[in-house]
C-alpha atoms as a PDB file:
ATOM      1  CA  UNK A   1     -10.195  16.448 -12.078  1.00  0.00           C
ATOM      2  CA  UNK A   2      -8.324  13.553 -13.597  1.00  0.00           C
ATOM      3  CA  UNK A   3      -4.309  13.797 -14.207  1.00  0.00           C
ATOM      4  CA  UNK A   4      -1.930  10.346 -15.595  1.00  0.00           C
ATOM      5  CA  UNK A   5       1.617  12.191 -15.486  1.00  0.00           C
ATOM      6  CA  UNK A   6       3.519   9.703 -17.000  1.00  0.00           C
ATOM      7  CA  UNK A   7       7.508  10.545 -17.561  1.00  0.00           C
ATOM      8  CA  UNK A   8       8.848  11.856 -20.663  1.00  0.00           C
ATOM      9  CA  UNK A   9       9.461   8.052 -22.923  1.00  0.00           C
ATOM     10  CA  UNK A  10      13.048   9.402 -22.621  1.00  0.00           C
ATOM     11  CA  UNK A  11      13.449   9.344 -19.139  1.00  0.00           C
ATOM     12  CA  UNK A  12      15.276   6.536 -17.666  1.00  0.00           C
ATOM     13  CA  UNK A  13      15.517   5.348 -14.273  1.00  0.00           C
ATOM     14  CA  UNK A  14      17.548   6.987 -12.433  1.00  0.00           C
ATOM     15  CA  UNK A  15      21.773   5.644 -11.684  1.00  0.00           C
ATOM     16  CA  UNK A  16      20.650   4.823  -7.768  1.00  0.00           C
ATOM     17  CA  UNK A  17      17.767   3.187  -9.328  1.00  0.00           C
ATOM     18  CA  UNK A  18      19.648   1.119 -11.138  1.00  0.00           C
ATOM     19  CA  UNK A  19      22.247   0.191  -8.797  1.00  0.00           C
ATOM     20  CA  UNK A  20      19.437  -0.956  -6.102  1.00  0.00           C
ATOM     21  CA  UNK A  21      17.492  -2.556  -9.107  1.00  0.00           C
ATOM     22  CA  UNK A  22      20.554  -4.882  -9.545  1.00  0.00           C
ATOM     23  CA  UNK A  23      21.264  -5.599  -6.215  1.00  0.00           C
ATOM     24  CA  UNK A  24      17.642  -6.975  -6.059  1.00  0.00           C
ATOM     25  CA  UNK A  25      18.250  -9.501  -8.555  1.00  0.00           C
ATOM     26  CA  UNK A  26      21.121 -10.989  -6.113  1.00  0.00           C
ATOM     27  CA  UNK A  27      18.924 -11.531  -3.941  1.00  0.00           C
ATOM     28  CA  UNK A  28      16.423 -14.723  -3.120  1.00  0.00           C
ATOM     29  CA  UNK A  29      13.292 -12.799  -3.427  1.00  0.00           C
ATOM     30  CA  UNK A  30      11.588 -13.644  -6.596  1.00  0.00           C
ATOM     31  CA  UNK A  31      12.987 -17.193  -6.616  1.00  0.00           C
ATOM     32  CA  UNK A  32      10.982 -17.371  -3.916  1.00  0.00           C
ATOM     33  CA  UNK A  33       7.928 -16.233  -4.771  1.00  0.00           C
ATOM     34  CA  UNK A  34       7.894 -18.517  -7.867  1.00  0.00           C
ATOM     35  CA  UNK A  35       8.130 -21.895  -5.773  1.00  0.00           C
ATOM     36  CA  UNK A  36       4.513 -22.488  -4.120  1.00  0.00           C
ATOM     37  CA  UNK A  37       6.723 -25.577  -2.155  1.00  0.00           C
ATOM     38  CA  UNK A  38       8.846 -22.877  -0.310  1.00  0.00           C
ATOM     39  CA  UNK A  39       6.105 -20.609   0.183  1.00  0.00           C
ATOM     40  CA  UNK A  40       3.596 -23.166   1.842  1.00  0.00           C
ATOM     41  CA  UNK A  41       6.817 -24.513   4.061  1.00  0.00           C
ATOM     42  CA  UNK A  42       7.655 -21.225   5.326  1.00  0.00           C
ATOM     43  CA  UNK A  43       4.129 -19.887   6.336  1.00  0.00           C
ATOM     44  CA  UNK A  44       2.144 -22.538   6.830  1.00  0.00           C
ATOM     45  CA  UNK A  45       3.914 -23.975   9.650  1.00  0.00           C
ATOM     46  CA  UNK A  46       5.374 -20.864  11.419  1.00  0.00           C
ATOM     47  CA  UNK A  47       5.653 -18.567  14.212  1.00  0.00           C
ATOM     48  CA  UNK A  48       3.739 -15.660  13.950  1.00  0.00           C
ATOM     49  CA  UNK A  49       6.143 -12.799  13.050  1.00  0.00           C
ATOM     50  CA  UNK A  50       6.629  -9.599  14.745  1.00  0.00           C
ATOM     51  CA  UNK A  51       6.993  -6.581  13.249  1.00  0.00           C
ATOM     52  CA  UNK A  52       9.608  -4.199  13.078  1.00  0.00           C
ATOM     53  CA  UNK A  53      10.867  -1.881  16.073  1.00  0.00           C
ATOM     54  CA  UNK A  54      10.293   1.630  15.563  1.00  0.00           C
ATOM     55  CA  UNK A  55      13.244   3.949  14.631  1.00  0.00           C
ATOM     56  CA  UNK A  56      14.985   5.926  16.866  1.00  0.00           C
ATOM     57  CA  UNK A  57      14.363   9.034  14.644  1.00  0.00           C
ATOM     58  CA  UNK A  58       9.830   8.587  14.543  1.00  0.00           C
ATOM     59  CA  UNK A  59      10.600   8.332  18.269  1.00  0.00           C
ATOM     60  CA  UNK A  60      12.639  11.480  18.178  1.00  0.00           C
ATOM     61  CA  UNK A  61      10.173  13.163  15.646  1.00  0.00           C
ATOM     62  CA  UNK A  62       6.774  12.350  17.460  1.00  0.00           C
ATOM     63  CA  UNK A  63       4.655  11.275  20.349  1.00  0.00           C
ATOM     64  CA  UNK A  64       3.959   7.794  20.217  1.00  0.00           C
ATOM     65  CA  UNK A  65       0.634   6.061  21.434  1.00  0.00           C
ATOM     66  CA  UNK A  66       0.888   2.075  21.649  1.00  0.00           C
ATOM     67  CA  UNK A  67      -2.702   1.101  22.345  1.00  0.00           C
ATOM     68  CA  UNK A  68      -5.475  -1.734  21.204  1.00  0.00           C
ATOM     69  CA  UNK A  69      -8.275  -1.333  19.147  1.00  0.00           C
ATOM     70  CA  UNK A  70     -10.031  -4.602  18.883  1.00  0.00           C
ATOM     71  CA  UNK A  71      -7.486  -6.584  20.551  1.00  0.00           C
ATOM     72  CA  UNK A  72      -4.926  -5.525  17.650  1.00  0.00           C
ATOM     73  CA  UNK A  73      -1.879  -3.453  17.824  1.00  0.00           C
ATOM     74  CA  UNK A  74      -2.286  -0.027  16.401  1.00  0.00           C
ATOM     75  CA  UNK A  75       0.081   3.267  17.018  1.00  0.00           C
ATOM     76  CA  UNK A  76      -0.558   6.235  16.373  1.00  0.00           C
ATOM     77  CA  UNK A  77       2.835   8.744  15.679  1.00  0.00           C
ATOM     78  CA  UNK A  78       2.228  12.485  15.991  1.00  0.00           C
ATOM     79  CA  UNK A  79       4.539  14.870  15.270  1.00  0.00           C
ATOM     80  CA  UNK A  80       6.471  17.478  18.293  1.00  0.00           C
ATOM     81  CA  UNK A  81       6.627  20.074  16.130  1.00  0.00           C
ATOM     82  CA  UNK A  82       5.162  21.181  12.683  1.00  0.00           C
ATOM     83  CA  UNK A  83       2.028  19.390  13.187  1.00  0.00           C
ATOM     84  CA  UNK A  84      -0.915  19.605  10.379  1.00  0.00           C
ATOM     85  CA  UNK A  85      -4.323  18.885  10.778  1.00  0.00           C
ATOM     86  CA  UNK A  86      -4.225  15.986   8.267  1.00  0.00           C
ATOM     87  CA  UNK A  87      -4.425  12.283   9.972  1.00  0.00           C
ATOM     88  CA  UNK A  88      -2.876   9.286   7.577  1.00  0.00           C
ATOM     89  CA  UNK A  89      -3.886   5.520   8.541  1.00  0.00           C
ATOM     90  CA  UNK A  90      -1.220   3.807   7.165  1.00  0.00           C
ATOM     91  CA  UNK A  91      -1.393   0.074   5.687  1.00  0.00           C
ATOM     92  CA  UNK A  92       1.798  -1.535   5.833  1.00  0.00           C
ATOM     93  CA  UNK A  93       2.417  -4.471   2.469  1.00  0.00           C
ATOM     94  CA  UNK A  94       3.728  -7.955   2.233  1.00  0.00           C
ATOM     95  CA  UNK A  95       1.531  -9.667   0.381  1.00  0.00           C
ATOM     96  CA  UNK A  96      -0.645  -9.758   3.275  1.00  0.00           C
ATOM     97  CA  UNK A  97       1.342 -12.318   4.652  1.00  0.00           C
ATOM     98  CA  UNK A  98       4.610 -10.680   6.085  1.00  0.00           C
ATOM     99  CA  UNK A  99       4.859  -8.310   9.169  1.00  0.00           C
ATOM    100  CA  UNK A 100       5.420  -4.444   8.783  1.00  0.00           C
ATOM    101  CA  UNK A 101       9.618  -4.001   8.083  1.00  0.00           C
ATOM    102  CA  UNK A 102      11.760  -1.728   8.883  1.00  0.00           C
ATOM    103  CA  UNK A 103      11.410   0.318   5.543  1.00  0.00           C
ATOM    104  CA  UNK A 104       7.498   0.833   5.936  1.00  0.00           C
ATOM    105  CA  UNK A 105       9.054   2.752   8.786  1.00  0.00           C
ATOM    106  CA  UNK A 106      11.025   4.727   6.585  1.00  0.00           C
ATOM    107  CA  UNK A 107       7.880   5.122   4.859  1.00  0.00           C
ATOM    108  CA  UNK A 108       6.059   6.595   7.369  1.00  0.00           C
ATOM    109  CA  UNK A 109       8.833   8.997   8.586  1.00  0.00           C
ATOM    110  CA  UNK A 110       9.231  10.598   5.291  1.00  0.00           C
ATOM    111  CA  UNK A 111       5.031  11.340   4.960  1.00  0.00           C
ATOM    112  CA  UNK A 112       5.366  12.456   8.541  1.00  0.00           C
ATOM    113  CA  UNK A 113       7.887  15.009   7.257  1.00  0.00           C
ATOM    114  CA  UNK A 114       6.837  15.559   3.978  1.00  0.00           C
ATOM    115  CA  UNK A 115       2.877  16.836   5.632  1.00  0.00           C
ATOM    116  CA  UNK A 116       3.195  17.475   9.292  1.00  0.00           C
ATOM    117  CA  UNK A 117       0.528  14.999   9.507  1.00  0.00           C
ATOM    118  CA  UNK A 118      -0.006  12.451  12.273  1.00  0.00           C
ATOM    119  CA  UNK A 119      -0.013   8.834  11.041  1.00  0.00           C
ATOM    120  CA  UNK A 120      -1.963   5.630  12.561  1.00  0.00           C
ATOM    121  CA  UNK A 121      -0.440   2.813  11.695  1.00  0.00           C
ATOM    122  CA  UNK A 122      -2.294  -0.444  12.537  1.00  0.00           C
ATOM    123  CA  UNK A 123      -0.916  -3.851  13.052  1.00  0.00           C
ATOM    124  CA  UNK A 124      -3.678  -6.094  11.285  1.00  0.00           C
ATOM    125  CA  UNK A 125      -3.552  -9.968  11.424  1.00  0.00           C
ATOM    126  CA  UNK A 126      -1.548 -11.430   8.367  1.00  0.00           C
ATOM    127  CA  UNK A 127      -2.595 -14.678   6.411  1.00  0.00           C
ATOM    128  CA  UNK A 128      -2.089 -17.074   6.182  1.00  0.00           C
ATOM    129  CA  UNK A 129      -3.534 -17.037  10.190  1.00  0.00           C
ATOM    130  CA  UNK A 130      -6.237 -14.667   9.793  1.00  0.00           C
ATOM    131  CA  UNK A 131      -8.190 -13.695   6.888  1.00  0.00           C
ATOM    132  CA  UNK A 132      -9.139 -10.042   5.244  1.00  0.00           C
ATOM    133  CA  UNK A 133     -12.824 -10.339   7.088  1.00  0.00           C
ATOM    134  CA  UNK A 134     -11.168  -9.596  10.356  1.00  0.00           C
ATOM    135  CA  UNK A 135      -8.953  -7.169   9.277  1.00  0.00           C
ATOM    136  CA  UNK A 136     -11.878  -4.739   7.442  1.00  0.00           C
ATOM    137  CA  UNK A 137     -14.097  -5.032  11.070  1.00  0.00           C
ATOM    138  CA  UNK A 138     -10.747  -3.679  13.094  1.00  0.00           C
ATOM    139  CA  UNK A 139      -9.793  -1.276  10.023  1.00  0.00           C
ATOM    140  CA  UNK A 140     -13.555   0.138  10.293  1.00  0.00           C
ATOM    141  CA  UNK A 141     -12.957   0.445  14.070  1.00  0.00           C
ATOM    142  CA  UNK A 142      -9.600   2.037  13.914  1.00  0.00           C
ATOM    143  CA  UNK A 143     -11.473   4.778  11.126  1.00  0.00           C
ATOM    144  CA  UNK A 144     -14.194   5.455  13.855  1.00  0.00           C
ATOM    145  CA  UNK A 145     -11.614   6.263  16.509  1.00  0.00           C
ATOM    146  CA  UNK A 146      -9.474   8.856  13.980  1.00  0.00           C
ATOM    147  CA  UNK A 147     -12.864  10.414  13.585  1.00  0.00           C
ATOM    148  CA  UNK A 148     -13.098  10.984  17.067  1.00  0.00           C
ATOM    149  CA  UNK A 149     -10.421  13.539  17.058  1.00  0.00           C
ATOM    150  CA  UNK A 150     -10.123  14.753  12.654  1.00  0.00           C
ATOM    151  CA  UNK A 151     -12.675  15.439  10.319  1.00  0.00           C
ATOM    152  CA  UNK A 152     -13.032  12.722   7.496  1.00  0.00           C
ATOM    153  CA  UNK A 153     -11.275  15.299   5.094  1.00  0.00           C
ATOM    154  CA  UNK A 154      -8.410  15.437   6.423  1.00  0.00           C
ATOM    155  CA  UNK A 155      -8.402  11.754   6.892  1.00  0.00           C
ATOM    156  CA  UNK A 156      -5.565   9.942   4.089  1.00  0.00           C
ATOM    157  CA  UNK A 157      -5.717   6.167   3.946  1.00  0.00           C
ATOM    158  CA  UNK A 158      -2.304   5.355   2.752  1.00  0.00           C
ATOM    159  CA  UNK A 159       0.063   1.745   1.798  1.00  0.00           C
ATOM    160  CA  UNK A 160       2.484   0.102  -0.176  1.00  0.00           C
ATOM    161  CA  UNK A 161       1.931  -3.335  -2.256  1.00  0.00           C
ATOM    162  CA  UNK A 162      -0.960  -5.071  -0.441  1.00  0.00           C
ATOM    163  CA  UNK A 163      -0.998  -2.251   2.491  1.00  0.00           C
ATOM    164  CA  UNK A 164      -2.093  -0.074  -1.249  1.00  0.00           C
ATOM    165  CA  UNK A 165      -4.968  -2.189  -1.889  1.00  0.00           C
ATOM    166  CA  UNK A 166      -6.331  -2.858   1.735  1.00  0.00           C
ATOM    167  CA  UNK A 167      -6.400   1.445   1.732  1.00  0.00           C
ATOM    168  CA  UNK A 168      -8.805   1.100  -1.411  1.00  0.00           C
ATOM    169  CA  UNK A 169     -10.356  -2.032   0.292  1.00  0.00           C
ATOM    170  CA  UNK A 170     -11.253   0.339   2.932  1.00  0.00           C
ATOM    171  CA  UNK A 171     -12.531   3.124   1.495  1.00  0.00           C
ATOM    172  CA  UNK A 172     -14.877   0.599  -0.576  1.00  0.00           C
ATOM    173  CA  UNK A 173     -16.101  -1.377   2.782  1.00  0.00           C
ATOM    174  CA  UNK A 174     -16.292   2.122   4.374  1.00  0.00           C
ATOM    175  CA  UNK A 175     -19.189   3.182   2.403  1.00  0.00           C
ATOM    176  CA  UNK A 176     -20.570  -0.128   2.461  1.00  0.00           C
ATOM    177  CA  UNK A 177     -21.172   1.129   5.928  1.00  0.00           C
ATOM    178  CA  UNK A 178     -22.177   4.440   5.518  1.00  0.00           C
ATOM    179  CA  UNK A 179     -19.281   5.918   7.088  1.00  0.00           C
ATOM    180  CA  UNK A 180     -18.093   9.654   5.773  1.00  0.00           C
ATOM    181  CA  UNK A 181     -15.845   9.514   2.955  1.00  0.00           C
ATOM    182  CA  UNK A 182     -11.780  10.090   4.067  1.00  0.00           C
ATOM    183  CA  UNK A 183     -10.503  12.447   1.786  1.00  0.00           C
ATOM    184  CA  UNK A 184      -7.569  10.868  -0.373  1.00  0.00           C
ATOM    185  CA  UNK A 185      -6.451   7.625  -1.257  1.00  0.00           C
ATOM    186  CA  UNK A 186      -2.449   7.439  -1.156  1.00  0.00           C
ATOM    187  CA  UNK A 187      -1.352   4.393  -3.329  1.00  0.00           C
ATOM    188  CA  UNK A 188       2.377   3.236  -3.358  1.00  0.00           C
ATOM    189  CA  UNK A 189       2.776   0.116  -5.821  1.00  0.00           C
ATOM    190  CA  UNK A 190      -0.204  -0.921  -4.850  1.00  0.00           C
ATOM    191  CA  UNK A 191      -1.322  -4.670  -5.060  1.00  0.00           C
ATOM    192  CA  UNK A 192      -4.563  -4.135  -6.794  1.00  0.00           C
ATOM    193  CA  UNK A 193      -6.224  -8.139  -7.801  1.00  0.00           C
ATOM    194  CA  UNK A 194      -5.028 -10.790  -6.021  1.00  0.00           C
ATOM    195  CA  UNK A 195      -5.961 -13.182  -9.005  1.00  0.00           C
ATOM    196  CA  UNK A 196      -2.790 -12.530 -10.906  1.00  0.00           C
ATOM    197  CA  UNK A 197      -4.447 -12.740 -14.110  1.00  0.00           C
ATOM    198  CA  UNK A 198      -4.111  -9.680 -16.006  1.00  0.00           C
ATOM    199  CA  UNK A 199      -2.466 -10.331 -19.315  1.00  0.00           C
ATOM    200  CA  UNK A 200      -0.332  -7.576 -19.690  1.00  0.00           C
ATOM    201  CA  UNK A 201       1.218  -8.557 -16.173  1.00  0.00           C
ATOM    202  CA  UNK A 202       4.258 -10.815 -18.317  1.00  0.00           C
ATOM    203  CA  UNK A 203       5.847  -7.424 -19.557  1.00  0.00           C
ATOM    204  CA  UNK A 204       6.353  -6.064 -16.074  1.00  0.00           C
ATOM    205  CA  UNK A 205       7.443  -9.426 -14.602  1.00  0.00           C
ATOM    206  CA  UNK A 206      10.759  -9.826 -17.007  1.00  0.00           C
ATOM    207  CA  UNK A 207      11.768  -6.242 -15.695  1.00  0.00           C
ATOM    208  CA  UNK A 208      10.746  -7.199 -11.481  1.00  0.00           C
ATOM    209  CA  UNK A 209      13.685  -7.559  -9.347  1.00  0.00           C
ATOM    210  CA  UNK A 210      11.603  -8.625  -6.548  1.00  0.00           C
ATOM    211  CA  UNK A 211       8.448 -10.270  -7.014  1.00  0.00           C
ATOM    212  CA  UNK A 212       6.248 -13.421  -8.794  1.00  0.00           C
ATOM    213  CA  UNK A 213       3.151 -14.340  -9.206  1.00  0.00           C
ATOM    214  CA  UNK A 214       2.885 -17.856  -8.643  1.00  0.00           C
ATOM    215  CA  UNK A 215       3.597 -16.667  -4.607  1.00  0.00           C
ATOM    216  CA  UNK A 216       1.232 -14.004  -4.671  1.00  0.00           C
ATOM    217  CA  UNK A 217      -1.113 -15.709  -5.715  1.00  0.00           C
ATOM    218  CA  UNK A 218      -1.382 -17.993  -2.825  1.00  0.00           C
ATOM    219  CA  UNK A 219      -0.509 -15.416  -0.651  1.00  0.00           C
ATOM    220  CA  UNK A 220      -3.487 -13.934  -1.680  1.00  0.00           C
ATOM    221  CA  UNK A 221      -5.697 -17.419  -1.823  1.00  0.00           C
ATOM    222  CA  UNK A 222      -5.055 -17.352   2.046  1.00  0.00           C
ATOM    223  CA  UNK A 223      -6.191 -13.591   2.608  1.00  0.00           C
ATOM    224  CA  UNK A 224      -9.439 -14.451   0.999  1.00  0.00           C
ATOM    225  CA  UNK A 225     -10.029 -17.877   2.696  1.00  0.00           C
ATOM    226  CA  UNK A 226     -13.336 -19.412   1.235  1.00  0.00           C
ATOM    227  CA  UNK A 227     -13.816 -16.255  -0.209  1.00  0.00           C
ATOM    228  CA  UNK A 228     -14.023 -15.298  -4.428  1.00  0.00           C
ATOM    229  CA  UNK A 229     -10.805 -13.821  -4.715  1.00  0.00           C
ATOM    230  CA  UNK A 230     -11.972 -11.135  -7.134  1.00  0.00           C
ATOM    231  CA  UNK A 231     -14.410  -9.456  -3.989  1.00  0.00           C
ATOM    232  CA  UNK A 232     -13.848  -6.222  -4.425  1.00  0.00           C
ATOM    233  CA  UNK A 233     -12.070  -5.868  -0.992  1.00  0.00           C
ATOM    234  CA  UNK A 234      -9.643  -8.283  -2.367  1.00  0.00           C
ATOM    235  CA  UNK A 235      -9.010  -7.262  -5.528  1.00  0.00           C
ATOM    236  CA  UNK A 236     -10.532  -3.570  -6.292  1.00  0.00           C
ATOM    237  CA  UNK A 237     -10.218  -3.878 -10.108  1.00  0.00           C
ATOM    238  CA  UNK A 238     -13.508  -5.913  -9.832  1.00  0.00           C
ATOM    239  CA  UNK A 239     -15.285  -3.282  -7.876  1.00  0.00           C
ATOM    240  CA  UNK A 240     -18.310  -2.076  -9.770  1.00  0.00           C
ATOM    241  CA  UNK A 241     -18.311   1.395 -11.165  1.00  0.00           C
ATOM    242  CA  UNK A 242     -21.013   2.559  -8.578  1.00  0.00           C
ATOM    243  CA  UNK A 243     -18.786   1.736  -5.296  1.00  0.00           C
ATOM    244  CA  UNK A 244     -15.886   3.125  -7.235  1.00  0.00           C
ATOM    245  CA  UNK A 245     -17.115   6.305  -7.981  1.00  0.00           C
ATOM    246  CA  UNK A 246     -17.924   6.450  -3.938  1.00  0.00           C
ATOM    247  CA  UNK A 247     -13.927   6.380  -3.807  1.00  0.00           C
ATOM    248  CA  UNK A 248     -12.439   9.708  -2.386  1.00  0.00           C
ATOM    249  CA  UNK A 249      -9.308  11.312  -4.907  1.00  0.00           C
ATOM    250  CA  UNK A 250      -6.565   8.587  -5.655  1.00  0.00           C
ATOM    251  CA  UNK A 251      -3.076   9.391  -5.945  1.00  0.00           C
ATOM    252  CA  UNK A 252      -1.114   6.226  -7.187  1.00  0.00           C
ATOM    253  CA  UNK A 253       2.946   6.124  -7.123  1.00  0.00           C
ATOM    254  CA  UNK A 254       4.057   3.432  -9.134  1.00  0.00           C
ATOM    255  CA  UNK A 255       7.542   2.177 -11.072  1.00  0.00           C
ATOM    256  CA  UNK A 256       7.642   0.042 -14.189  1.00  0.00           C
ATOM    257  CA  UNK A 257      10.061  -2.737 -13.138  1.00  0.00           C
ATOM    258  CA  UNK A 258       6.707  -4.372 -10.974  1.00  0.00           C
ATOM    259  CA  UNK A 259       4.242  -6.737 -12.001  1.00  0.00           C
ATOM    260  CA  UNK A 260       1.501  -4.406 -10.080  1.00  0.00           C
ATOM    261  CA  UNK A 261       2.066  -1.927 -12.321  1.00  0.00           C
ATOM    262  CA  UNK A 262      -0.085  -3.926 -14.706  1.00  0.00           C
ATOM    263  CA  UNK A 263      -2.975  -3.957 -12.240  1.00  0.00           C
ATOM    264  CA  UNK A 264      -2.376  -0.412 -11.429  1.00  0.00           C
ATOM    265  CA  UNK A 265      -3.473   0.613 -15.050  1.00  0.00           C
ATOM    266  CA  UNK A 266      -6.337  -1.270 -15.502  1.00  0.00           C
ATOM    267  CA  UNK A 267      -7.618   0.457 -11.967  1.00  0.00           C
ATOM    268  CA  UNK A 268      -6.729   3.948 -13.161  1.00  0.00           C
ATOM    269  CA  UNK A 269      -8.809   3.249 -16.645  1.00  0.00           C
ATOM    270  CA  UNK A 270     -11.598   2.191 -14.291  1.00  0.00           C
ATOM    271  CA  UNK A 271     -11.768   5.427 -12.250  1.00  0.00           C
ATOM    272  CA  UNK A 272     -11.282   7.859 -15.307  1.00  0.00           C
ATOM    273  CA  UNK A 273     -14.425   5.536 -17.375  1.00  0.00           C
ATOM    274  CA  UNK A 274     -16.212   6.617 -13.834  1.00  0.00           C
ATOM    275  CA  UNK A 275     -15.034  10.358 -13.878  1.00  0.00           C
ATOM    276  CA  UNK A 276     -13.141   9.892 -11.332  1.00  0.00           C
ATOM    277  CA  UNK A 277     -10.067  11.763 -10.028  1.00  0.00           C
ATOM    278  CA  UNK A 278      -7.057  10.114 -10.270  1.00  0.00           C
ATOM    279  CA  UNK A 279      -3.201  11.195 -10.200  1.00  0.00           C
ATOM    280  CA  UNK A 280      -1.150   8.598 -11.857  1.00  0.00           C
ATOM    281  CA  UNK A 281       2.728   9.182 -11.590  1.00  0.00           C
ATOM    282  CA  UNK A 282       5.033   5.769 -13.297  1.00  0.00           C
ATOM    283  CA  UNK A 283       8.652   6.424 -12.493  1.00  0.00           C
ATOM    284  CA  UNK A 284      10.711   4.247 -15.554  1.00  0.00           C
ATOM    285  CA  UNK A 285      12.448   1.571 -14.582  1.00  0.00           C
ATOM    286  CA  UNK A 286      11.704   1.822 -10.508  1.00  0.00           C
ATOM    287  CA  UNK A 287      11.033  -1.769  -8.961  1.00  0.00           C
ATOM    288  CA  UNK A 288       8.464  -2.633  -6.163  1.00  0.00           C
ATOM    289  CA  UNK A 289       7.672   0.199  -3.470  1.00  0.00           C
ATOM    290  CA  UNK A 290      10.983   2.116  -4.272  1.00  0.00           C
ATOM    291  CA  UNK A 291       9.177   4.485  -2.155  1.00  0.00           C
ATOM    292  CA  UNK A 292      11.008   2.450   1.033  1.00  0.00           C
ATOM    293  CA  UNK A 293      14.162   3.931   0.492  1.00  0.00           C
ATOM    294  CA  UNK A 294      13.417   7.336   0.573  1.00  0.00           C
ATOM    295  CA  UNK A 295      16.973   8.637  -0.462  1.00  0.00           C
ATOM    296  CA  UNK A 296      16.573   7.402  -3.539  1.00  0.00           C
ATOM    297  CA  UNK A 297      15.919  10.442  -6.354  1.00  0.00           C
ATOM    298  CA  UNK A 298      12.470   9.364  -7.634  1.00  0.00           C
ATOM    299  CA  UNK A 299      11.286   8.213  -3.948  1.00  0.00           C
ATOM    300  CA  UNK A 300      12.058  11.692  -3.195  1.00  0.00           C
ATOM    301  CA  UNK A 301      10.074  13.565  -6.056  1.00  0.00           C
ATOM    302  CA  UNK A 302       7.315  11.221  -4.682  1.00  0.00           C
ATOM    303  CA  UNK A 303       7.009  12.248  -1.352  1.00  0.00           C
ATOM    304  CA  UNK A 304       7.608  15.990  -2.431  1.00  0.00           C
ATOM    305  CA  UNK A 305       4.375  15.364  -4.846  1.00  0.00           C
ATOM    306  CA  UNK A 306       2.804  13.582  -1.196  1.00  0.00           C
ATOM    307  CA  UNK A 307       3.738  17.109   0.407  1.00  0.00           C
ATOM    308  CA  UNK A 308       1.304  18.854  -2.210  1.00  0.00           C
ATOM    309  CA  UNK A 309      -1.760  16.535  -2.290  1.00  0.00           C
ATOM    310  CA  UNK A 310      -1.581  15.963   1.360  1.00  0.00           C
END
């Protein structure tokens, strides 16, 4: 089954949207991401970051299991009450480079009420330190261990931004093992080629609040390391049609005011050339993972689509 539900041409974003969407461009964000010099001299030279404490409500909502897989932070939330059987590993963005924030949180509480499901959430090393090889050896480990306790269909790999495109990252290096397919890919604005050289991604970039390529670009040169930066676990729009038709079903939740959304059409066009199913909702005028404030009316018609498919 393939599906692209794209809004009515009339729609427009919504008056929250809007208000955020402005706010955003008062911020520093996407100056930032434009000027390589203050990128390289705030992450080459830093202290690793830590990431966000979790909320008092997830700790009032679930159990909460802080282990180590590997030697890297993972938890693992699952709900008191209301349970399902389904089991989300959840891939946090920031263009690889920034620690998990306060509104992946938010994130992860609203899937955790929107499915009952319990959610993994692990804590993989961030570039420019570490590189994406380590990461896909612990994100292969933490998979084994969900198996241990949930069937692979009922297993969601889920993320936002670059968190979106390590979940498809996995799913591809996944098979490359020979491990059993999980059954749904959960894609929020999801940071699909690391190149940055789509030519359709100008449009979207005069409408983002937030982001630039010039930053993710290098963010992404020091994922890869030494590696071609269009591998297919760095960039999944470069993934042949054989390893994407291995993919499980995709759901992808993406807004127009983002330069991924670019990238996020040219991977839906590859999955439907390979018969492949594919969801595709675009919310007009909705900026980079909206999705992480929850409150606002299209984040929640996304996680009330997330309730369905989940």
């Amino acid at each position: 089954m393939t599906a692209t539900l794209r809004p009515a041409a009339e729609r427009r974003a919504s008056i929250p949207m809007r208000f955020v969407s402005a706010a955003l461009r008062l911020t520093p964000t996407k100056r930032h991401y434009t000027s390589l010099e203050w990128m390289r001299s705030q992450y080459l030279q830093r202290v690793y970051p830590t990431p966000a404490a979790l909320t008092r409500v997830l700790r009032r909502r679930c159990t909460v299991e802080d282990y180590e897989v590997d030697g890297v932070r993972t938890l693992t939330l699952r709900p008191r009450s209301g349970a399902s059987t389904r089991h989300i590993i959840y891939t946090h963005g920031g263009t690889y480079i920034n620690e998990l924030v306060s509104p992946h949180w938010w994130i992860i509480a609203a899937l955790i009420k929107a499915t009952g499901a319990t959610v993994t959430v692990p804590l993989y090393r961030l570039a420019p330190e570490h590189t994406f090889r380590e990461a896909y050896d612990y994100l292969a480990s933490v998979y084994q261990l969900v198996l241990r306790t949930t069937r692979a269909d009922d297993v969601v790999l889920a993320g936002d931004s670059a968190g979106g495109g390590l979940a498809v990252g996995q799913a591809l290096h996944l098979a490359g093992l020979g491990l059993p397919r999980p059954g749904r890919l959960i894609l929020f604005s999801p940071w699909l080629d690391i190149t940055g050289t789509n030519p359709n991604i100008p449009q979207y970039d005069r409408a983002d609040p937030m982001l630039a390529v010039p930053g993710a670009v290098e963010a992404g040169k020091w994922w890869a390391g030494r590696e071609d930066p269009q591998h297919q676990l760095l960039s999944p729009v470069f993934a042949t049609p054989a390893a994407l038709a291995k993919l499980p079903p995709v759901s992808i939740y993406q807004g127009s005011a983002d330069i991924c959304m670019a990238d996020a059409i040219a991977f839906e066009k590859l999955l439907l050339d390979v018969g492949h199913g594919v969801e595709f909702h675009q919310y007009p005028g909705a900026f980079h993972v909206f999705v992480g404030l929850p409150w606002l009316p299209e984040s929640r018609a996304v996680f009330k689509n997330v309730r369905r498919v989940a």
